[in-house]
Protein backbone atom coordinates (compact mmCIF):
# COMPACT_ATOMS: atom_id res chain seq x y z
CA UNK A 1 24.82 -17.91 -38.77
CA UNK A 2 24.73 -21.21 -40.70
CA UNK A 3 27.21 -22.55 -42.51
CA UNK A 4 27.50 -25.29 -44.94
CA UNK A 5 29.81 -27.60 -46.26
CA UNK A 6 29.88 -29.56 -49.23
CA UNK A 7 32.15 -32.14 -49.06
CA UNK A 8 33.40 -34.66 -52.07
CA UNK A 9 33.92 -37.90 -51.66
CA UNK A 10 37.49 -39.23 -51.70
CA UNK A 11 38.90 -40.56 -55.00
CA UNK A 12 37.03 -43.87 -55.55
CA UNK A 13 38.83 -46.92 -57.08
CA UNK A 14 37.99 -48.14 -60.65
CA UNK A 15 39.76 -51.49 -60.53
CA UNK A 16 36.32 -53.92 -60.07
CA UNK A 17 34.52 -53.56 -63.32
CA UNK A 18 32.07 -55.97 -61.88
CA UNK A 19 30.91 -53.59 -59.31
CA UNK A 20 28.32 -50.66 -59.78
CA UNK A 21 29.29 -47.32 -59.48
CA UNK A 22 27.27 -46.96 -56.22
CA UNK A 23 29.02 -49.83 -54.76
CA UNK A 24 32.54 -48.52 -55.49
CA UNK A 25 34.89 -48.33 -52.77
CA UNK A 26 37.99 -45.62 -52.03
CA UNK A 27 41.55 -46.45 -53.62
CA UNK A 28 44.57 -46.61 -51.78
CA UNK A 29 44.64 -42.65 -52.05
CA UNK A 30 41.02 -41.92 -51.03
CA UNK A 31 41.39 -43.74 -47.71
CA UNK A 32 44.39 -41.52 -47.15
CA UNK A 33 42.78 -37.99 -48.28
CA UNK A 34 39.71 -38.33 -46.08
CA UNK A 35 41.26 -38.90 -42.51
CA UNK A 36 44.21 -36.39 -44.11
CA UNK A 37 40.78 -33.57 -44.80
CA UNK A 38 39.10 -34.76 -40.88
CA UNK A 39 42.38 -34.27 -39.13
CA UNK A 40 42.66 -30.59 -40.75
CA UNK A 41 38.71 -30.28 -39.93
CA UNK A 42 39.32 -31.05 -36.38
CA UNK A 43 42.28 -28.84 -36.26
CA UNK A 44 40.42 -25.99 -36.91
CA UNK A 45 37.62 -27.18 -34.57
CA UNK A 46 34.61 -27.70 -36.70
CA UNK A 47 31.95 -29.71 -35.72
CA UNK A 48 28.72 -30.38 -37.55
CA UNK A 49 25.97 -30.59 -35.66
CA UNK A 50 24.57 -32.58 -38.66
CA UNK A 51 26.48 -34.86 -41.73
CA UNK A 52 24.07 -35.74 -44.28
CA UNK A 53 25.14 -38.05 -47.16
CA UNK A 54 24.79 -39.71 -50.21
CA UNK A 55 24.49 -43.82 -49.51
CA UNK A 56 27.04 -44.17 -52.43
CA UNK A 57 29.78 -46.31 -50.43
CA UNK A 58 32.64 -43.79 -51.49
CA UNK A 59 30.53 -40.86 -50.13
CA UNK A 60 29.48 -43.24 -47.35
CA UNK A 61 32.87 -44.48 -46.17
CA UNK A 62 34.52 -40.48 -46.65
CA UNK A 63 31.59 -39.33 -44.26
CA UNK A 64 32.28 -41.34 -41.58
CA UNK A 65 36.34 -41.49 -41.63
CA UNK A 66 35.48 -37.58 -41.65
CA UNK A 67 33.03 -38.22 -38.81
CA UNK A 68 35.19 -40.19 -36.70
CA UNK A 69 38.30 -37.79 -36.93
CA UNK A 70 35.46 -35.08 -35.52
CA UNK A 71 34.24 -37.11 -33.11
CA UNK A 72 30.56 -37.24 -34.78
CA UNK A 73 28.23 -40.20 -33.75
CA UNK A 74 28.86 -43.15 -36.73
CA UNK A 75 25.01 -43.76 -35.64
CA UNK A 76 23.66 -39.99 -36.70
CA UNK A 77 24.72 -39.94 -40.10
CA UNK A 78 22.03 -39.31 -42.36
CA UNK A 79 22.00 -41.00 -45.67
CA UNK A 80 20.08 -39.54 -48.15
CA UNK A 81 19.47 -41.84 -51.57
CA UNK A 82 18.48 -38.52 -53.56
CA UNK A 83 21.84 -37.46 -53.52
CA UNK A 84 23.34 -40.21 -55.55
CA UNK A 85 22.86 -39.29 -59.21
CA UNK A 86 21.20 -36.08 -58.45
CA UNK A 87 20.28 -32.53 -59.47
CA UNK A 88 22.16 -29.51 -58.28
CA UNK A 89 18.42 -28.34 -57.01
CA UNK A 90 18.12 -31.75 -55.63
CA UNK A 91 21.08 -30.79 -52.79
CA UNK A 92 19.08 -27.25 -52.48
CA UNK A 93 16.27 -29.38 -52.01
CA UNK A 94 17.83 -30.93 -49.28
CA UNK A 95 19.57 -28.39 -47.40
CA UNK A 96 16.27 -26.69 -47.20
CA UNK A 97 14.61 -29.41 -45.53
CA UNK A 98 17.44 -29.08 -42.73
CA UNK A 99 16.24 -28.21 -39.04
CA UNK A 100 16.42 -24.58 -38.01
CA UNK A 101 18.34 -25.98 -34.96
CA UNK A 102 21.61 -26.88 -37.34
CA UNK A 103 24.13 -24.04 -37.25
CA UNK A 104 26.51 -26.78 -39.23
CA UNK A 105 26.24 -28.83 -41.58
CA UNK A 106 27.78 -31.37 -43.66
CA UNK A 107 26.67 -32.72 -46.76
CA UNK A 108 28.95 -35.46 -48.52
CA UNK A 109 27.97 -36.30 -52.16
CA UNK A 110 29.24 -35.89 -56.19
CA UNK A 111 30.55 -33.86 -58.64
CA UNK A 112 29.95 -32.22 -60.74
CA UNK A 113 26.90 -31.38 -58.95
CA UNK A 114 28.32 -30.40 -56.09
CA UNK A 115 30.88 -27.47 -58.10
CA UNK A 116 27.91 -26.59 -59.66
CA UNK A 117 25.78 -26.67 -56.47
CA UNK A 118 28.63 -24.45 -54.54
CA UNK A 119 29.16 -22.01 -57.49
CA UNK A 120 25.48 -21.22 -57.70
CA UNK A 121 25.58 -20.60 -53.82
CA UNK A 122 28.24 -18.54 -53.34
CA UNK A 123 28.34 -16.78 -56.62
CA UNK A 124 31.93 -18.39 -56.70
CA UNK A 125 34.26 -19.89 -60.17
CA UNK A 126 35.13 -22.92 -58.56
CA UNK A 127 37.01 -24.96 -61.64
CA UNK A 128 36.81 -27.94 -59.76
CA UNK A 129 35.89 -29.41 -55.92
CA UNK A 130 38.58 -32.50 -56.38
CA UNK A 131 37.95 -35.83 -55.18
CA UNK A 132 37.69 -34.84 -51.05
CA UNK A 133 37.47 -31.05 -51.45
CA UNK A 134 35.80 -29.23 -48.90
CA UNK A 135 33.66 -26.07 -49.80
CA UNK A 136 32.47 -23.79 -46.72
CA UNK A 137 30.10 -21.35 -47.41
CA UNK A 138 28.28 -19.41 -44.82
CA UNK A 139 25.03 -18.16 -45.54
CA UNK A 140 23.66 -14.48 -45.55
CA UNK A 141 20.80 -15.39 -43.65
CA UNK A 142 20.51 -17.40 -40.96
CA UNK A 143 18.11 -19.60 -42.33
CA UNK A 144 18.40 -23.12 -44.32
CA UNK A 145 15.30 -22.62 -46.47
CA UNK A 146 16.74 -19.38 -47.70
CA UNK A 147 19.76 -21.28 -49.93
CA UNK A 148 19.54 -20.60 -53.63
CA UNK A 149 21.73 -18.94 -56.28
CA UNK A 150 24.41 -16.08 -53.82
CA UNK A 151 22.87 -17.04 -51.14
CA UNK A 152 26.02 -17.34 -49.04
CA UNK A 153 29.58 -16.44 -49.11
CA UNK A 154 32.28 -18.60 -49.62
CA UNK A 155 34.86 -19.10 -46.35
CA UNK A 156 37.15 -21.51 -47.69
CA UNK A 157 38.03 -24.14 -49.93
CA UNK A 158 40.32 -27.00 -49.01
CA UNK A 159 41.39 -30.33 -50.90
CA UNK A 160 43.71 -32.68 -50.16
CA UNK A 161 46.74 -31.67 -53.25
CA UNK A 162 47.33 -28.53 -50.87
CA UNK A 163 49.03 -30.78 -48.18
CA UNK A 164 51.24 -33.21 -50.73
């Protein structure tokens, strides 16, 4: 079966006016959460055979600390520039354009598309995915182009508050 994980990027820091919000970096807490959220990944064994993710360098630099602590190629990342400032049917759009051949995958992007995105899914009352929350969600059927509103189950949600 497939499963699917939508993944937050860690908390971002504010301090640079001068930058764009695309070009925002992770504060002192963000670089901590997102090796904190791969180590637990890894612990339970998980390993995407794809990460796709928005360019945005928060989402960008959470999906390949995440990546490294799985031991996922830096080099087959996808980044995806529709998932910056996006649509909740943009990241359908997305996942089902994904190969048949990918049992898991990763998808690292925003809120509050992505609560909205994983509520619509699963059926689900997520308040909140916080700042690196991880939503897994397997689907009913084993197909990516089948994702839309209960289309899966949810199998866990994780964020890095439960370990502090």
């Amino acid at each position: 079966m497939k499963t699917l994980y939508l993944i937050r990027h860690a908390k971002s820091d504010w301090s640079d006016e001068s930058l764009s919000d695309f070009d925002r970096p992770l504060n002192k807490r963000g670089m901590k959460d997102a090796p904190l959220m791969g180590s637990h990944l890894a612990n339970k064994a998980i390993r995407p055979d794809l990460i796709i993710s928005s360019p945005a360098l928060r989402a960008k630099t959470t999906a390949l600390t995440i990546a490294q602590a799985l031991s996922y190629p830096h080099e087959s990342i996808h980044y995806d520039h529709t998932l910056y400032a996006c649509t909740m049917e943009t990241i359908l759009s997305v996942i089902r354009d994904v190969s048949p051949s990918v049992d898991t995958l990763f998808v690292f992007g925003h809120n509050p598309e992505f609560t909205e995105c994983a509520n619509f899914i699963t059926g689900g009352d997520i308040e909140n995915i916080p700042t690196c929350g991880v939503v897994e969600m397997r689907l009913l059927k084993d197909d990516w182009k089948s994702i839309g509103e209960n289309s899966a189950e949810l199998r866990g949600f994780d964020f890095p508050k439960k370990y502090r």
